[in-house]
C-alpha atoms as a PDB file:
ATOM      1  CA  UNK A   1     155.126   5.593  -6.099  1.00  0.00           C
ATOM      2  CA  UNK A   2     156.705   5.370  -9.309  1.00  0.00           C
ATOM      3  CA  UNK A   3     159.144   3.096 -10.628  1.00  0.00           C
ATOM      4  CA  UNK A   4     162.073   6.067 -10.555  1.00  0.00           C
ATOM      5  CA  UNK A   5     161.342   6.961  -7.216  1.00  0.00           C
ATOM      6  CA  UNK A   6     162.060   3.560  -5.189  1.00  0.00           C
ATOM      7  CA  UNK A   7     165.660   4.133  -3.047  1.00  0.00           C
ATOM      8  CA  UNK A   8     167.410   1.176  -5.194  1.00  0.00           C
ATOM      9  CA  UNK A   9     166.010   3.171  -8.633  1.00  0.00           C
ATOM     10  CA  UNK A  10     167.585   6.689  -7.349  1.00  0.00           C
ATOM     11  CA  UNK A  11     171.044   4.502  -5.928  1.00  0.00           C
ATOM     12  CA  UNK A  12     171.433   3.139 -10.143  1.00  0.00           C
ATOM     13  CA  UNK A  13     171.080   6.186 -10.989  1.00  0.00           C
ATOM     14  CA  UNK A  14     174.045   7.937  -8.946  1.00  0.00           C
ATOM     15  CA  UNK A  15     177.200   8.561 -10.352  1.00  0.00           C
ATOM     16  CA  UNK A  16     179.740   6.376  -8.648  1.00  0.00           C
ATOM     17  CA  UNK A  17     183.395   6.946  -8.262  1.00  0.00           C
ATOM     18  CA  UNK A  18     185.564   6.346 -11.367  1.00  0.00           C
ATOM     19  CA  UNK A  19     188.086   4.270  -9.454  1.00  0.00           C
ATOM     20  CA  UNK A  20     184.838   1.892  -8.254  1.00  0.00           C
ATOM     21  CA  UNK A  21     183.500   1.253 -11.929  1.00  0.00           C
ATOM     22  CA  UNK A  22     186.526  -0.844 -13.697  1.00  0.00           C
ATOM     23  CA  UNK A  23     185.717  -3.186 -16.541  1.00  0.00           C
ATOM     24  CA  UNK A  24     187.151  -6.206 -14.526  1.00  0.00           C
ATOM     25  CA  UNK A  25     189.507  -6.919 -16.681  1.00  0.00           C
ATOM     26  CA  UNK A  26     192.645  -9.212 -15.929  1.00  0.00           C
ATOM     27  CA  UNK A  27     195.813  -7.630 -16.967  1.00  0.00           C
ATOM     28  CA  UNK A  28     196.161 -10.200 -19.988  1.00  0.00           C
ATOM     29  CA  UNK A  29     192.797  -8.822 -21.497  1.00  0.00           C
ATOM     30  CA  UNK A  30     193.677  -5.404 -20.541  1.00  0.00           C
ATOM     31  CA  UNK A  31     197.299  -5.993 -22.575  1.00  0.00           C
ATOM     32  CA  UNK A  32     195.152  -7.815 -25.865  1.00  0.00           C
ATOM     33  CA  UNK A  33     192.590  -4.988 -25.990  1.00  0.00           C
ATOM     34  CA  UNK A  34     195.335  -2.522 -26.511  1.00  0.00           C
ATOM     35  CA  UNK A  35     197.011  -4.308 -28.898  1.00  0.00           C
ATOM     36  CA  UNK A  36     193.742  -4.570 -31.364  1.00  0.00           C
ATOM     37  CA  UNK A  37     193.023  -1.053 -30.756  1.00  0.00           C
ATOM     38  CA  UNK A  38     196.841  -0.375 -31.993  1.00  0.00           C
ATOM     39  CA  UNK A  39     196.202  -2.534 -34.903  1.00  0.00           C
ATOM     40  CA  UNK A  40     192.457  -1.394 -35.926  1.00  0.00           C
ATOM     41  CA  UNK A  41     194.031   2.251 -35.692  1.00  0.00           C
ATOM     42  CA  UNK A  42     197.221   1.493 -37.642  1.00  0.00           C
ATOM     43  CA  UNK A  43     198.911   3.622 -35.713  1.00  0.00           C
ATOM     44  CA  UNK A  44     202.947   4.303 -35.494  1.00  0.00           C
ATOM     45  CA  UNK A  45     202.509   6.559 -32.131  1.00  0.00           C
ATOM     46  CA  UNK A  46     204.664   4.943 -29.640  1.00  0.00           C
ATOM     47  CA  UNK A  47     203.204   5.235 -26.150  1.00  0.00           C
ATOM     48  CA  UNK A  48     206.549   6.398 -24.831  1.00  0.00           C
ATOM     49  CA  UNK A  49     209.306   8.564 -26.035  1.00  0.00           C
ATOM     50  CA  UNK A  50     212.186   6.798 -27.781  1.00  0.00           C
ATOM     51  CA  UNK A  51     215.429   7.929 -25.263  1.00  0.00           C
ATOM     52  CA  UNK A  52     217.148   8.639 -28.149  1.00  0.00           C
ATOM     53  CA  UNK A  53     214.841  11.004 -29.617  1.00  0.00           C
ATOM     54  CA  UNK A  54     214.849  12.850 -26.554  1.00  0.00           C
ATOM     55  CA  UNK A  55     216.708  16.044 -26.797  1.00  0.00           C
ATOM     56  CA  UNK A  56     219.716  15.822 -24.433  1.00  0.00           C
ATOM     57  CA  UNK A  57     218.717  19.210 -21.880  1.00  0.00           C
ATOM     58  CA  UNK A  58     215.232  17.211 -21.301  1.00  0.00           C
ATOM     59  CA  UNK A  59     213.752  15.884 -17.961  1.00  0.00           C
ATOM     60  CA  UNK A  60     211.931  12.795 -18.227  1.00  0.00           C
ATOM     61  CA  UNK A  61     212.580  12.013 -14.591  1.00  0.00           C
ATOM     62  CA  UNK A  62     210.907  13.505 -11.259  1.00  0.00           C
ATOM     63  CA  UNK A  63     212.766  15.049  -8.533  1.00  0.00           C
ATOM     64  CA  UNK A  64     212.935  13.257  -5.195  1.00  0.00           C
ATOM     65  CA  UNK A  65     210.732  15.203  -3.826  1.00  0.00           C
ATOM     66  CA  UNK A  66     208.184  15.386  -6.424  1.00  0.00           C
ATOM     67  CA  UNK A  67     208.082  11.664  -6.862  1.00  0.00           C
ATOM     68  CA  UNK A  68     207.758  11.342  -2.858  1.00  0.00           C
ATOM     69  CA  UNK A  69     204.483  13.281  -3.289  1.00  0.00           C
ATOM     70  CA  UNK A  70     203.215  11.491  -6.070  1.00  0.00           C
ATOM     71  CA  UNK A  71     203.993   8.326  -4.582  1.00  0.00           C
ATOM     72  CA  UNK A  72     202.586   9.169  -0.881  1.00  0.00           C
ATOM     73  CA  UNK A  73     199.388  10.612  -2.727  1.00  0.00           C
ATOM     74  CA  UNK A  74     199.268   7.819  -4.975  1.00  0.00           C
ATOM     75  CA  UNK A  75     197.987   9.925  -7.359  1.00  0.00           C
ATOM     76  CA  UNK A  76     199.941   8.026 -10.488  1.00  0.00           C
ATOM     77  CA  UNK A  77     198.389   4.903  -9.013  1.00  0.00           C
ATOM     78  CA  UNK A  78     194.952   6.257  -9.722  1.00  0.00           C
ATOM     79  CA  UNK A  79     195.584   7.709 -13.165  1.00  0.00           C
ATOM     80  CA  UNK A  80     196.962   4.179 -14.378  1.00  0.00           C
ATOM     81  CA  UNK A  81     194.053   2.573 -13.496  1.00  0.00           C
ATOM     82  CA  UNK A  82     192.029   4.923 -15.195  1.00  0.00           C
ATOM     83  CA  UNK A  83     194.355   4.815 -18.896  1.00  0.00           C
ATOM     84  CA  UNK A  84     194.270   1.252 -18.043  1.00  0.00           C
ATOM     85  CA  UNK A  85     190.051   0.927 -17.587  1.00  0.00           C
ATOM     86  CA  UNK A  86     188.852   3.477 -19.574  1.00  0.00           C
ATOM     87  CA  UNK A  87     191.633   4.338 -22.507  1.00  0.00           C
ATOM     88  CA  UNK A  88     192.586   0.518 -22.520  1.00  0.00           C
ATOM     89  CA  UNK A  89     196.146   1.593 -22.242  1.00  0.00           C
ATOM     90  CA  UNK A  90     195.979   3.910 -25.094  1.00  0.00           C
ATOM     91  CA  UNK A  91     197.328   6.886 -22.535  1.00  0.00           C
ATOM     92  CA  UNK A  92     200.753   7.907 -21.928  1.00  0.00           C
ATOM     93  CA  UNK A  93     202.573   9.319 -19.344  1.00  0.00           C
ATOM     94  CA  UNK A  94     205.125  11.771 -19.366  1.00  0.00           C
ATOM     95  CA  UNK A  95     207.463  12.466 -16.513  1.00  0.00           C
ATOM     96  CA  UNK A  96     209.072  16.189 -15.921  1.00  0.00           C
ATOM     97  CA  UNK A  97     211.367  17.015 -12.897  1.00  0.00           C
ATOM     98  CA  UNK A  98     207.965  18.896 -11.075  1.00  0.00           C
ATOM     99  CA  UNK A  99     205.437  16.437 -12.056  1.00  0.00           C
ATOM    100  CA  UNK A 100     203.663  13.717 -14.978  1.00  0.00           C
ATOM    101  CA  UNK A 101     201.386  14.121 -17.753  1.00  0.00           C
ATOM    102  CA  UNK A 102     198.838  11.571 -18.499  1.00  0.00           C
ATOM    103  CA  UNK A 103     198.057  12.520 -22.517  1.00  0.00           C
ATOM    104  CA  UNK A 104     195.474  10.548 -24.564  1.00  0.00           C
ATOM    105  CA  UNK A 105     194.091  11.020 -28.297  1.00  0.00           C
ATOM    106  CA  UNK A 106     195.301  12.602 -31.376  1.00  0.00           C
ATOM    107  CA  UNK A 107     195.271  15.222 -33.518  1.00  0.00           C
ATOM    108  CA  UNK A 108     192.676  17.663 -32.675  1.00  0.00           C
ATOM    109  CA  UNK A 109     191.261  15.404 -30.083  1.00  0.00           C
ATOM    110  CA  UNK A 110     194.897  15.085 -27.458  1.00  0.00           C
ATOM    111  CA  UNK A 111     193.493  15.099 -24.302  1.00  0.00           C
ATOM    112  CA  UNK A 112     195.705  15.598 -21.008  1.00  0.00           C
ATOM    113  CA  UNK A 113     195.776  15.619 -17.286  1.00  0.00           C
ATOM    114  CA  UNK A 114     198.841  17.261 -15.988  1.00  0.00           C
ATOM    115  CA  UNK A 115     199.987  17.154 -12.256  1.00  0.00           C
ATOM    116  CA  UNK A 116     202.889  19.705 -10.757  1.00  0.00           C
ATOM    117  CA  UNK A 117     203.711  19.404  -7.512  1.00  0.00           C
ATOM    118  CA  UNK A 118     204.885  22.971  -5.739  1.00  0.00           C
ATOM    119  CA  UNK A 119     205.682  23.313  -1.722  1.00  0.00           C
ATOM    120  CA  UNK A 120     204.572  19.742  -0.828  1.00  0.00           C
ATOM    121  CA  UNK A 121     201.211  20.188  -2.579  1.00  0.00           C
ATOM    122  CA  UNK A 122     199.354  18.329  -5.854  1.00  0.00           C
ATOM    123  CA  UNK A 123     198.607  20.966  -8.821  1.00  0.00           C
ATOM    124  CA  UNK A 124     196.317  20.009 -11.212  1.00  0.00           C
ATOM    125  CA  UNK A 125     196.075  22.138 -14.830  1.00  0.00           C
ATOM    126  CA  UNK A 126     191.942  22.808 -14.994  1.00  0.00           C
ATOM    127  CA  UNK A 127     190.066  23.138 -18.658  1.00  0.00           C
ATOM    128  CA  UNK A 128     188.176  26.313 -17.029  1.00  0.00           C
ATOM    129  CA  UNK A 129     189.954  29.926 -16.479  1.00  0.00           C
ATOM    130  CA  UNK A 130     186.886  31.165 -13.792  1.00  0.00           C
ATOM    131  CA  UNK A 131     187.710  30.189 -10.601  1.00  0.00           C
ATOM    132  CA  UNK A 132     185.239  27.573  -9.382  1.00  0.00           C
ATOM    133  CA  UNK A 133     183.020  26.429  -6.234  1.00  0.00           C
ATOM    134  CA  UNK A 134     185.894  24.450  -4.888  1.00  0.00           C
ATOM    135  CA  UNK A 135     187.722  26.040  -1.855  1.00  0.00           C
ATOM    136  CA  UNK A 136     191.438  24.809  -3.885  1.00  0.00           C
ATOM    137  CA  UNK A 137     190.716  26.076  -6.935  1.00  0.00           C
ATOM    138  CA  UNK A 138     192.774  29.465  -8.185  1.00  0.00           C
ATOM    139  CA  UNK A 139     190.850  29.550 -11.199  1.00  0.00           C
ATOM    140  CA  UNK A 140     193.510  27.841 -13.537  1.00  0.00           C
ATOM    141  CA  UNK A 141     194.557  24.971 -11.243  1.00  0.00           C
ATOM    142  CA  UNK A 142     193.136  23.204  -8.274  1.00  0.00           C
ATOM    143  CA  UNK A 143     195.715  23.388  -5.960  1.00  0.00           C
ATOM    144  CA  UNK A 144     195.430  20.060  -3.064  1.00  0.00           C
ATOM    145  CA  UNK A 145     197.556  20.225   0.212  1.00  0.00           C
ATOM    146  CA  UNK A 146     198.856  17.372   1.924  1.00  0.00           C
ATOM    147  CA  UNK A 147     195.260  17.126   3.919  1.00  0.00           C
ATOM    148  CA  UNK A 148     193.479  16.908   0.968  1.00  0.00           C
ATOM    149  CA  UNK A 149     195.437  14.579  -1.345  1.00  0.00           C
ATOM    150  CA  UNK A 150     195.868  12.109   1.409  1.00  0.00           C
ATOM    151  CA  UNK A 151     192.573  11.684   1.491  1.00  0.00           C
ATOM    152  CA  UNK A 152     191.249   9.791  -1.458  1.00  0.00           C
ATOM    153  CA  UNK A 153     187.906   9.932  -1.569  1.00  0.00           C
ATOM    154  CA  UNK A 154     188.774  13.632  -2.286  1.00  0.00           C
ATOM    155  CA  UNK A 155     191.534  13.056  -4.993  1.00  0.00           C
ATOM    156  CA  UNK A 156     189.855  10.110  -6.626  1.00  0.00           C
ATOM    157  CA  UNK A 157     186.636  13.141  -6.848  1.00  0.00           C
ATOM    158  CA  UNK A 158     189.320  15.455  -8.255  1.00  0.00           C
ATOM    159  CA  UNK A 159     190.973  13.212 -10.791  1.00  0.00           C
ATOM    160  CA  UNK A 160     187.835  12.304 -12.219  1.00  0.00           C
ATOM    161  CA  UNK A 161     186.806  15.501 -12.511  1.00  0.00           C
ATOM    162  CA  UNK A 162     189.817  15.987 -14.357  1.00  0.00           C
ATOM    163  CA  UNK A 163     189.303  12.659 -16.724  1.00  0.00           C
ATOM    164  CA  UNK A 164     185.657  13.676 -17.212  1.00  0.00           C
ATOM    165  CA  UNK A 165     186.676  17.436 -18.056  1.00  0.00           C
ATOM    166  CA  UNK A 166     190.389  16.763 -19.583  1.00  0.00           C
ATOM    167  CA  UNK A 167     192.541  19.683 -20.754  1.00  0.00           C
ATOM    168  CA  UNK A 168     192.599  20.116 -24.363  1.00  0.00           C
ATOM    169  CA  UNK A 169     196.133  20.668 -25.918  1.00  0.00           C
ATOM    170  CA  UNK A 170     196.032  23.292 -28.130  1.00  0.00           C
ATOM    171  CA  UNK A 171     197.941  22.042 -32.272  1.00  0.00           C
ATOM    172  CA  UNK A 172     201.391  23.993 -30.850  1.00  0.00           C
ATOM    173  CA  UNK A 173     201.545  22.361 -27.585  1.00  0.00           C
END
C-alpha cells in the first residue's frame, strides 16, 4: 500500500470547510496585520465610505427585513470571518436596503461577493452565466430558501464557493 493511499494520507488531502481552516489569529494580530499590509501597499483606499461623500438619495442601510435574514442566516457572520482570515481585513462591506457586498482588491483585480435577499430567501450573484449542478442555482444566482440557509454546513459550502470563485467587477462597476 502506498504512502498516498493510507485513510489519514487521503483525510490531509481533503478540502476542508473554509470556516474550519482560520489562521488562529487573536483579534490584536488580526488588527496589526492589516495595518502593515495598509502601509506596505501605501494605499489611501478607505475600507468604508466617508458619510459625507455619500450622495444624499443612497442606501447604505438594510431594510428590516433584509437585515432579519442576514442576521438569522448569519451569513455576514461568515463573510467577516473570512475578510478577517483570509483578506486580513483588507475587504469591505457595503450595505444596500436588499442586501451587502463584501468587495476586495483593486484595479483590475476587485473581487466581490454580493448577497440580495428577495421573498425571505439569500441571493447570491455567481461568476458563471450556465446554470449549474446545484438544484438553487438559476444560472446567474444561487438562490437559498430559508431550509437551506439555516443550515450551515450548506451556506458555509456556498459562501466558499463564492470566495473561491468571486465575481469579478467589471472597470465601470
Amino acid at each position: 500500500m502506498a504512502p498516498a493511499d493510507y485513510p489519514e494520507e487521503q483525510q490531509r488531502r481533503r478540502r476542508a470547510s473554509i470556516l474550519g481552516q482560520s489562521h488562529s489569529l487573536s483579534d490584536e494580530e488580526a488588527r496589526m496585520i492589516q495595518q502593515m499590509i495598509r502601509e506596505e501597499q501605501q494605499t489611501s483606499r478607505q475600507l468604508t465610505i466617508p458619510e459625507e461623500d455619500l450622495a444624499e438619495e443612497a442606501t447604505t442601510k438594510m431594510r428590516p427585513e433584509v437585515e432579519r435574514v442576514v442576521h438569522v442566516s448569519r451569513v455576514r457572520q461568515i463573510l467577516e470571518m473570512f475578510n478577517r482570515d483570509f483578506l486580513y481585513g483588507q475587504g469591505r462591506f457595503d450595505e444596500y436596503k436588499d442586501g451587502l457586498i463584501l468587495k476586495w482588491g483593486d484595479g483590475y483585480s476587485r473581487k466581490r461577493i454580493w448577497i440580495t435577499v428577495e421573498d425571505n430567501n439569500l441571493i447570491m450573484e455567481t461568476s458563471h452565466f450556465k446554470k449549474c449542478a446545484k438544484e438553487y442555482c438559476t444560472g446567474t444566482h444561487h438562490v437559498l430558501t430559508p431550509e437551506l440557509y439555516m443550515n450551515l454546513d450548506i451556506l458555509n459550502q456556498e459562501l466558499g464557493d463564492r470566495f473561491r470563485r468571486p465575481v469579478y467587477e467589471r472597470t465601470e462597476d
